[in-house]
PDB file of N, CA and C in Angstrom:
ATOM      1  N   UNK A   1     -12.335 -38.420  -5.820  1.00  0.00           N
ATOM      2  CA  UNK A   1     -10.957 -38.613  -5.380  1.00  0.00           C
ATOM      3  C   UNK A   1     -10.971 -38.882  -3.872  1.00  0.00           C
ATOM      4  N   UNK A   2     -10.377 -39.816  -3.489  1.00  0.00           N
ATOM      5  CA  UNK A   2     -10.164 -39.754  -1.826  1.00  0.00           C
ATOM      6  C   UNK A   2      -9.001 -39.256  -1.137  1.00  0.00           C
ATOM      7  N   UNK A   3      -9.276 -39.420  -0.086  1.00  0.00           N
ATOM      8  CA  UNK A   3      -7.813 -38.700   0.685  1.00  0.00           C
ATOM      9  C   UNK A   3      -6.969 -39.267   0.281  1.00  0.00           C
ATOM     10  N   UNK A   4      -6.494 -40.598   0.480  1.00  0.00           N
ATOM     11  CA  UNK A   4      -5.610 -41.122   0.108  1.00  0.00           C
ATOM     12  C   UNK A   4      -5.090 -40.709  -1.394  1.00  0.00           C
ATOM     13  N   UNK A   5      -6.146 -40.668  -2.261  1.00  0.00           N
ATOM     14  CA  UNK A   5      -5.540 -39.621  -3.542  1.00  0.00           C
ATOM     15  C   UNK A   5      -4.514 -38.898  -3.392  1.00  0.00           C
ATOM     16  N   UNK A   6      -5.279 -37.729  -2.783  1.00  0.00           N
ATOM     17  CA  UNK A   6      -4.997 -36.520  -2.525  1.00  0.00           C
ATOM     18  C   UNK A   6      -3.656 -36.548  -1.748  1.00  0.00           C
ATOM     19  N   UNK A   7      -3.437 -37.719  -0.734  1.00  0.00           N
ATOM     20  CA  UNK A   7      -2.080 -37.712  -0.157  1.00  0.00           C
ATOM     21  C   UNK A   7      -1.139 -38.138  -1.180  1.00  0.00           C
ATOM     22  N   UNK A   8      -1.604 -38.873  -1.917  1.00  0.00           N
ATOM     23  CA  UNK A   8      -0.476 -39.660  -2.645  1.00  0.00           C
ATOM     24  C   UNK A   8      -0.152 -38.274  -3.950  1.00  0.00           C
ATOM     25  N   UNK A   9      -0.976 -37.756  -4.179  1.00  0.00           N
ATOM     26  CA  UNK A   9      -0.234 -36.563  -5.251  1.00  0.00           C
ATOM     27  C   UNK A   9       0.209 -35.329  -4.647  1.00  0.00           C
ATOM     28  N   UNK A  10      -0.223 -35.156  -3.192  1.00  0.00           N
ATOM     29  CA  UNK A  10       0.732 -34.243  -2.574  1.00  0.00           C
ATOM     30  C   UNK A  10       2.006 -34.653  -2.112  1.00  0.00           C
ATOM     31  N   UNK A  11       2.053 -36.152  -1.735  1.00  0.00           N
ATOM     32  CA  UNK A  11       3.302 -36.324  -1.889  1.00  0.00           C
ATOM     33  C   UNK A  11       4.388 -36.668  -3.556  1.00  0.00           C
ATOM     34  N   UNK A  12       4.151 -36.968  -4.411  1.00  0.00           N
ATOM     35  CA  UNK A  12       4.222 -36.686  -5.581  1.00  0.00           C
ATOM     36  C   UNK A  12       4.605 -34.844  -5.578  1.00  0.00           C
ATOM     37  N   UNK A  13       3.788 -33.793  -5.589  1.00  0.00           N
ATOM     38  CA  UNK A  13       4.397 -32.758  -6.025  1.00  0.00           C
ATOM     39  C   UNK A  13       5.620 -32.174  -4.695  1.00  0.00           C
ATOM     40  N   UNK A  14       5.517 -32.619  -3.804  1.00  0.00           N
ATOM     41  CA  UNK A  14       6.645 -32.593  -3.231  1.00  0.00           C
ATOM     42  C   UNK A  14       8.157 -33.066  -3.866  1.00  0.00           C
ATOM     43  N   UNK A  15       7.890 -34.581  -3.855  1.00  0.00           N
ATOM     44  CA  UNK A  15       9.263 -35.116  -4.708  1.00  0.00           C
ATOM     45  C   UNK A  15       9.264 -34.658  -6.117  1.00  0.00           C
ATOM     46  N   UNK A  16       8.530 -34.299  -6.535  1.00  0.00           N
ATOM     47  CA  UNK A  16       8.845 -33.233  -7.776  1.00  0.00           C
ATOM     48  C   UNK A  16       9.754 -31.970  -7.429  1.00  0.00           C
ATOM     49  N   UNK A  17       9.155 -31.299  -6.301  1.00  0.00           N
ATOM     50  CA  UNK A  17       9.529 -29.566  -6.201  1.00  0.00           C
ATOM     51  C   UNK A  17      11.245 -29.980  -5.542  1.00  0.00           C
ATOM     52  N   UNK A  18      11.199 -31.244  -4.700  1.00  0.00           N
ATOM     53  CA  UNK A  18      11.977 -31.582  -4.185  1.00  0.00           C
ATOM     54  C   UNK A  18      13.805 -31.915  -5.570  1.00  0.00           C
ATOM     55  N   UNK A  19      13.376 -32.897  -6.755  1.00  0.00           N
ATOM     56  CA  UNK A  19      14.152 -32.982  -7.366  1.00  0.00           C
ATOM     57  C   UNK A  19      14.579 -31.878  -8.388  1.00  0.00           C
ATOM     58  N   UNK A  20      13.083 -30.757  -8.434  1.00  0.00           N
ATOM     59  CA  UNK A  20      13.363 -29.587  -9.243  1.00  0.00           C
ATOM     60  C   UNK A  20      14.971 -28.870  -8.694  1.00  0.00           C
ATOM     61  N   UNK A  21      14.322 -29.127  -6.967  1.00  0.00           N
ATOM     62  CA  UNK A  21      15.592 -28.041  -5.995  1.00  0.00           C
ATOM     63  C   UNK A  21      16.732 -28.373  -6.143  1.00  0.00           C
ATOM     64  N   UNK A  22      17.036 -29.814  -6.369  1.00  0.00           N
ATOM     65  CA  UNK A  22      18.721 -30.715  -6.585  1.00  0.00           C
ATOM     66  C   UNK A  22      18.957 -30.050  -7.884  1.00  0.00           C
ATOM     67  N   UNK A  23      18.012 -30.565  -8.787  1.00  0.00           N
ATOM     68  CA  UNK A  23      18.705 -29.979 -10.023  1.00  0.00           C
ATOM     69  C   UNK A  23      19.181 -28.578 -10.311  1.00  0.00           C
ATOM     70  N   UNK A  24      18.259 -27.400  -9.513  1.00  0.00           N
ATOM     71  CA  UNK A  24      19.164 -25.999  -9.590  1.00  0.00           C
ATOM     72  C   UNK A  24      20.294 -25.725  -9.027  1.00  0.00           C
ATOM     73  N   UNK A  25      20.371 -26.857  -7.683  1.00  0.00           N
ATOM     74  CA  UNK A  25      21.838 -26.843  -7.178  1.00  0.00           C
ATOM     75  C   UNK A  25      22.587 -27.298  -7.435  1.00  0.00           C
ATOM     76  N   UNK A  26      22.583 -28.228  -8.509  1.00  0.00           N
ATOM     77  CA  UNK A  26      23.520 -28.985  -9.243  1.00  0.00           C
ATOM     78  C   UNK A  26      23.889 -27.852 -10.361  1.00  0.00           C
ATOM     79  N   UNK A  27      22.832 -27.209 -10.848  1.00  0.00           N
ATOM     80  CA  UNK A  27      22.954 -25.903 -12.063  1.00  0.00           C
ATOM     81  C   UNK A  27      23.950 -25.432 -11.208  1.00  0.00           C
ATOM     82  N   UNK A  28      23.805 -24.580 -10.071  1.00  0.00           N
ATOM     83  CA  UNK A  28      24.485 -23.393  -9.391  1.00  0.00           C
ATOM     84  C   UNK A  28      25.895 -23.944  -9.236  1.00  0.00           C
ATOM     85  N   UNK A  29      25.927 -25.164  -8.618  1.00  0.00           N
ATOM     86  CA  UNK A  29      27.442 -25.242  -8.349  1.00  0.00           C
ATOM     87  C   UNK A  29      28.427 -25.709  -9.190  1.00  0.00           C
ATOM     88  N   UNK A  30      27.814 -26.179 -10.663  1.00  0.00           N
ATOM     89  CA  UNK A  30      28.927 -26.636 -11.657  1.00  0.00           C
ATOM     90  C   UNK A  30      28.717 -25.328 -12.254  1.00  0.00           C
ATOM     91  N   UNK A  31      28.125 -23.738 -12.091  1.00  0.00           N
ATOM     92  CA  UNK A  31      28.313 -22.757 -12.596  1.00  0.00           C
ATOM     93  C   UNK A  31      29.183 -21.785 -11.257  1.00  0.00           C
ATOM     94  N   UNK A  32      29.441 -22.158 -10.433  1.00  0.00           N
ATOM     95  CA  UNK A  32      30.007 -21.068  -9.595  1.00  0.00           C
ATOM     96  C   UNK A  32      31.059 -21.925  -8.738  1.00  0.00           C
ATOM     97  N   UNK A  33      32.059 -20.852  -8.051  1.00  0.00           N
ATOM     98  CA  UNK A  33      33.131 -21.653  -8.059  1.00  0.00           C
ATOM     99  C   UNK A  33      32.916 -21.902  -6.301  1.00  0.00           C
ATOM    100  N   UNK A  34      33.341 -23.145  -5.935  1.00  0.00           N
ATOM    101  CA  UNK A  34      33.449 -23.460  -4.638  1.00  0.00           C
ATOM    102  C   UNK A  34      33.346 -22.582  -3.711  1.00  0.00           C
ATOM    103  N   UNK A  35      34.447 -21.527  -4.427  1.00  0.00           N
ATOM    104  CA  UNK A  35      34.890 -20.742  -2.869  1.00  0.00           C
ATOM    105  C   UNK A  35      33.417 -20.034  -2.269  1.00  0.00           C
ATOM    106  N   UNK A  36      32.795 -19.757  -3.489  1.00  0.00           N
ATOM    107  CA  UNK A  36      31.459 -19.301  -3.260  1.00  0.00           C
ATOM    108  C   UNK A  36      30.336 -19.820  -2.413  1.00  0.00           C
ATOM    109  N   UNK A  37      30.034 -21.132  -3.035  1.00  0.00           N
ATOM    110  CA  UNK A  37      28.936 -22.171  -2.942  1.00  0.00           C
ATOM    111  C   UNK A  37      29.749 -23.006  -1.866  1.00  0.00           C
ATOM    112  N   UNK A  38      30.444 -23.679  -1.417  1.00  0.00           N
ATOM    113  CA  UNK A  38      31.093 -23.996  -0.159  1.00  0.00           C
ATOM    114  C   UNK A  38      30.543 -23.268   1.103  1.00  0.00           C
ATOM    115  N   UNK A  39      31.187 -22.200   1.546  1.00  0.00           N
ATOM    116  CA  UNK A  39      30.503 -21.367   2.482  1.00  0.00           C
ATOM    117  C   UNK A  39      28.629 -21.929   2.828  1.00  0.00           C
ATOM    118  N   UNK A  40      28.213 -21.366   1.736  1.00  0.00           N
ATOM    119  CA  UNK A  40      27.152 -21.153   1.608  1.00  0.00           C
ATOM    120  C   UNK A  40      26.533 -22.508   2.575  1.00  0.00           C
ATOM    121  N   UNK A  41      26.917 -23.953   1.848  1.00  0.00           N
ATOM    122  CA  UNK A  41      26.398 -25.330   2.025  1.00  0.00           C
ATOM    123  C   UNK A  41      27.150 -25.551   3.613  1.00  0.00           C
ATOM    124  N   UNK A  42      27.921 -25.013   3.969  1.00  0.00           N
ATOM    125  CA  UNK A  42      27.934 -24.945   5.493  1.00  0.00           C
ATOM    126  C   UNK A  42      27.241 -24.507   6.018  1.00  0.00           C
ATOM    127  N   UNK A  43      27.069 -23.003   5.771  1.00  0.00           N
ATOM    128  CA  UNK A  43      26.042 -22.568   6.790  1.00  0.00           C
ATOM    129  C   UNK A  43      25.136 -23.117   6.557  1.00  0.00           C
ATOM    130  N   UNK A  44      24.398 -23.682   5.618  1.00  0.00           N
ATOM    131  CA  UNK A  44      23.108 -24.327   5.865  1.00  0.00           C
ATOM    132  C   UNK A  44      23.009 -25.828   6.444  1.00  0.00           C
ATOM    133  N   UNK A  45      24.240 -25.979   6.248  1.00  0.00           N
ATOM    134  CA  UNK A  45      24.175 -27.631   7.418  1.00  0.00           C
ATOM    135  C   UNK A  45      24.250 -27.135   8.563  1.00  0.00           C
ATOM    136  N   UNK A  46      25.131 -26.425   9.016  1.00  0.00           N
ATOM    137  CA  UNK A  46      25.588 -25.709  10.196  1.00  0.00           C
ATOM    138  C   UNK A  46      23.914 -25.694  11.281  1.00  0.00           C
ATOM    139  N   UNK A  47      23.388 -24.671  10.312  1.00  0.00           N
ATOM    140  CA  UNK A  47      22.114 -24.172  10.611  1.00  0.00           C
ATOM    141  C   UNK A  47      21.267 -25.316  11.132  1.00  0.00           C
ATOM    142  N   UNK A  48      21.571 -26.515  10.006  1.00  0.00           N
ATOM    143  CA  UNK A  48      20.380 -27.733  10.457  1.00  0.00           C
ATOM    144  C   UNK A  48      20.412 -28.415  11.615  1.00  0.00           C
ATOM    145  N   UNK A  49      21.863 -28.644  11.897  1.00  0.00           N
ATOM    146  CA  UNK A  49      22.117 -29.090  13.028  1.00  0.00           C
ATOM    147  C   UNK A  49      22.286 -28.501  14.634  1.00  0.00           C
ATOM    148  N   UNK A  50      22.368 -26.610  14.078  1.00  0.00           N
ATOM    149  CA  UNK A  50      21.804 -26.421  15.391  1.00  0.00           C
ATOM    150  C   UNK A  50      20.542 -26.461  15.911  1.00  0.00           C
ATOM    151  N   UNK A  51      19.707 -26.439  15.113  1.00  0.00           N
ATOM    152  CA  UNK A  51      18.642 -26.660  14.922  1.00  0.00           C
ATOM    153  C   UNK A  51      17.603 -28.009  15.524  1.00  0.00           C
ATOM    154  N   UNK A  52      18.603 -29.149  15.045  1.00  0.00           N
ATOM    155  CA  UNK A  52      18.401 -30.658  15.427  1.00  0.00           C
ATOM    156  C   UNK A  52      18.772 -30.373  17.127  1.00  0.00           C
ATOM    157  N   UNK A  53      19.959 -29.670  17.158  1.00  0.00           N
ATOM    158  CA  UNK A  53      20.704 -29.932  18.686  1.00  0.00           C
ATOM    159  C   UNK A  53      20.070 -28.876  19.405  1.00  0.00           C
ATOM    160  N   UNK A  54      18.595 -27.996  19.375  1.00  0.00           N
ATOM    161  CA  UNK A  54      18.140 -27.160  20.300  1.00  0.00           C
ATOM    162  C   UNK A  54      17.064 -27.802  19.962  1.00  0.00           C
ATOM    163  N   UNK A  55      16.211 -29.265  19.257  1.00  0.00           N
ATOM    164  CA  UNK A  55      14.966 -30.036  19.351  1.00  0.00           C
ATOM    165  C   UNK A  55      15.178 -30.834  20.351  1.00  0.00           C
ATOM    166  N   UNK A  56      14.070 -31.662  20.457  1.00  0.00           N
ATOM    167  CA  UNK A  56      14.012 -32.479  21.708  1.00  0.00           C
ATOM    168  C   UNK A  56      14.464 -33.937  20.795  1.00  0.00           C
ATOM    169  N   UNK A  57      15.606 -34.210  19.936  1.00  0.00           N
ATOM    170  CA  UNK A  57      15.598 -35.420  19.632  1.00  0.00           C
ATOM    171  C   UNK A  57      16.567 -36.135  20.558  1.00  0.00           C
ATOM    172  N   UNK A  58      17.048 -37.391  20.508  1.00  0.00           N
ATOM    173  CA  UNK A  58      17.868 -38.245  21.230  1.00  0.00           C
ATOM    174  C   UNK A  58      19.497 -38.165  20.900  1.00  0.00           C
ATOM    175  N   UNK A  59      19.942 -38.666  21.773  1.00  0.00           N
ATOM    176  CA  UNK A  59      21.301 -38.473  21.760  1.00  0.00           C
ATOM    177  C   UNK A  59      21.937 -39.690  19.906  1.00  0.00           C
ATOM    178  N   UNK A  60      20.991 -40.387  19.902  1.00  0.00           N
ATOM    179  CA  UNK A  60      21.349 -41.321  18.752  1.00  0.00           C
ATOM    180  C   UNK A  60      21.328 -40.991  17.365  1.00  0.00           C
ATOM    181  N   UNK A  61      20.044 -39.964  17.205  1.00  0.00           N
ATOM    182  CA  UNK A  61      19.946 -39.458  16.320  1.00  0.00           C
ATOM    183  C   UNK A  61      20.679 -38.326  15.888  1.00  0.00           C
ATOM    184  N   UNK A  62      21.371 -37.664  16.762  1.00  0.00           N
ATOM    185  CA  UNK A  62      22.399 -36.630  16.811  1.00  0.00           C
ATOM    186  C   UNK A  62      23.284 -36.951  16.347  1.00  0.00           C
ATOM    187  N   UNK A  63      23.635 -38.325  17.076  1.00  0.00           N
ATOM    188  CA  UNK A  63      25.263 -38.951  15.794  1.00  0.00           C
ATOM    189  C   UNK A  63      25.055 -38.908  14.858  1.00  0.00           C
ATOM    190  N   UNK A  64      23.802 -39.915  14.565  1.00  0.00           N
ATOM    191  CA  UNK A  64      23.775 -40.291  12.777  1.00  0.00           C
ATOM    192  C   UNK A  64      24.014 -39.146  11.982  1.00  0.00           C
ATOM    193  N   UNK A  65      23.204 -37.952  12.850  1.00  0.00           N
ATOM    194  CA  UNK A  65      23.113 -36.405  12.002  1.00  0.00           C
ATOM    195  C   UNK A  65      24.890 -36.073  11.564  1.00  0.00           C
ATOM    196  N   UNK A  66      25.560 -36.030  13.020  1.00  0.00           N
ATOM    197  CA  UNK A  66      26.736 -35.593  12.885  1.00  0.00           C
ATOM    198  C   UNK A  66      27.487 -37.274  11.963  1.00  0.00           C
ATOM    199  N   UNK A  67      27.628 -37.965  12.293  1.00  0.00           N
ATOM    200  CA  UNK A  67      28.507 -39.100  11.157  1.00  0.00           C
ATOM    201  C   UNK A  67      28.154 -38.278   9.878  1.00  0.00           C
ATOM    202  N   UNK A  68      26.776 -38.291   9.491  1.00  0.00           N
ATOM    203  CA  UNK A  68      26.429 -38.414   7.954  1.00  0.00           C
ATOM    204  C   UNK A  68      27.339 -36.948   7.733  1.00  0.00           C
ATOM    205  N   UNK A  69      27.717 -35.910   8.795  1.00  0.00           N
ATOM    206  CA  UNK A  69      27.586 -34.692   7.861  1.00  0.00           C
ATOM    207  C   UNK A  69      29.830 -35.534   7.525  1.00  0.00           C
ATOM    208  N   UNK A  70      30.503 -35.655   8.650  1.00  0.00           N
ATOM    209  CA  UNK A  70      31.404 -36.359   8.461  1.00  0.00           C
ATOM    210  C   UNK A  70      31.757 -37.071   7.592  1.00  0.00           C
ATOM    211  N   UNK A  71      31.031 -37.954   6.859  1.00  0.00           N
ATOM    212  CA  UNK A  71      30.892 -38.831   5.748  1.00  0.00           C
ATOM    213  C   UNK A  71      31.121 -37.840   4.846  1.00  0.00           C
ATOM    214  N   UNK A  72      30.185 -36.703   4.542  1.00  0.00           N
ATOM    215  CA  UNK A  72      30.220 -35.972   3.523  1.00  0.00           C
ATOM    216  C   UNK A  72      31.718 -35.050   3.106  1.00  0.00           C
ATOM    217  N   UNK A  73      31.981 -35.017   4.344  1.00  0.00           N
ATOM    218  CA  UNK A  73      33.157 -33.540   4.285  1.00  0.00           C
ATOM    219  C   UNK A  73      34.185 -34.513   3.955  1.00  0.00           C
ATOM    220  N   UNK A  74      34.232 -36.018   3.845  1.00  0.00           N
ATOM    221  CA  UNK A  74      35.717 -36.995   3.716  1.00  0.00           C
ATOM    222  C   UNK A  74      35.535 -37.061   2.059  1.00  0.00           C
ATOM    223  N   UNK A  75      34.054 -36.884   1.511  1.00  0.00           N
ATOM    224  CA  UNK A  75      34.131 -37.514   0.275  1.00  0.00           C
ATOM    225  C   UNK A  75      34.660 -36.368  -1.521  1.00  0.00           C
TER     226      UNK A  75
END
């Protein structure tokens, strides 16, 4: 096997563990009611973006961060 293998199925069980995680949150929130799971999906954006905004990224990438979360909260 070569590295390149080895990269290409570690990235593979990533987007696996990755779509496993959507699908339990898709379980959780058509089983629990907003008022619950709401909260929750703030603080963890909340979290990401202070996060982004105490890294050393650029002022450009900060928008996109903040538009996209904007986008989300209209839809």
């Amino acid at each position: 096997m070569t590295d390149s293998d080895e990269l290409d199925e570690k990235h593979e069980r990533n987007r696996e563990q990755r779509e496993r995680a959507v699908e339990r949150w898709v379980e959780y929130i058509e089983t629990h009611d907003v008022a619950v799971w709401g909260p929750q999906q703030n603080r963890l954006v909340d979290s990401q973006l202070e996060s982004a905004r105490q890294s050393d990224i650029d002022i450009e990438h900060r928008r996109r961060v903040a538009r996209s979360r904007l986008d989300e909260t209209e839809e």
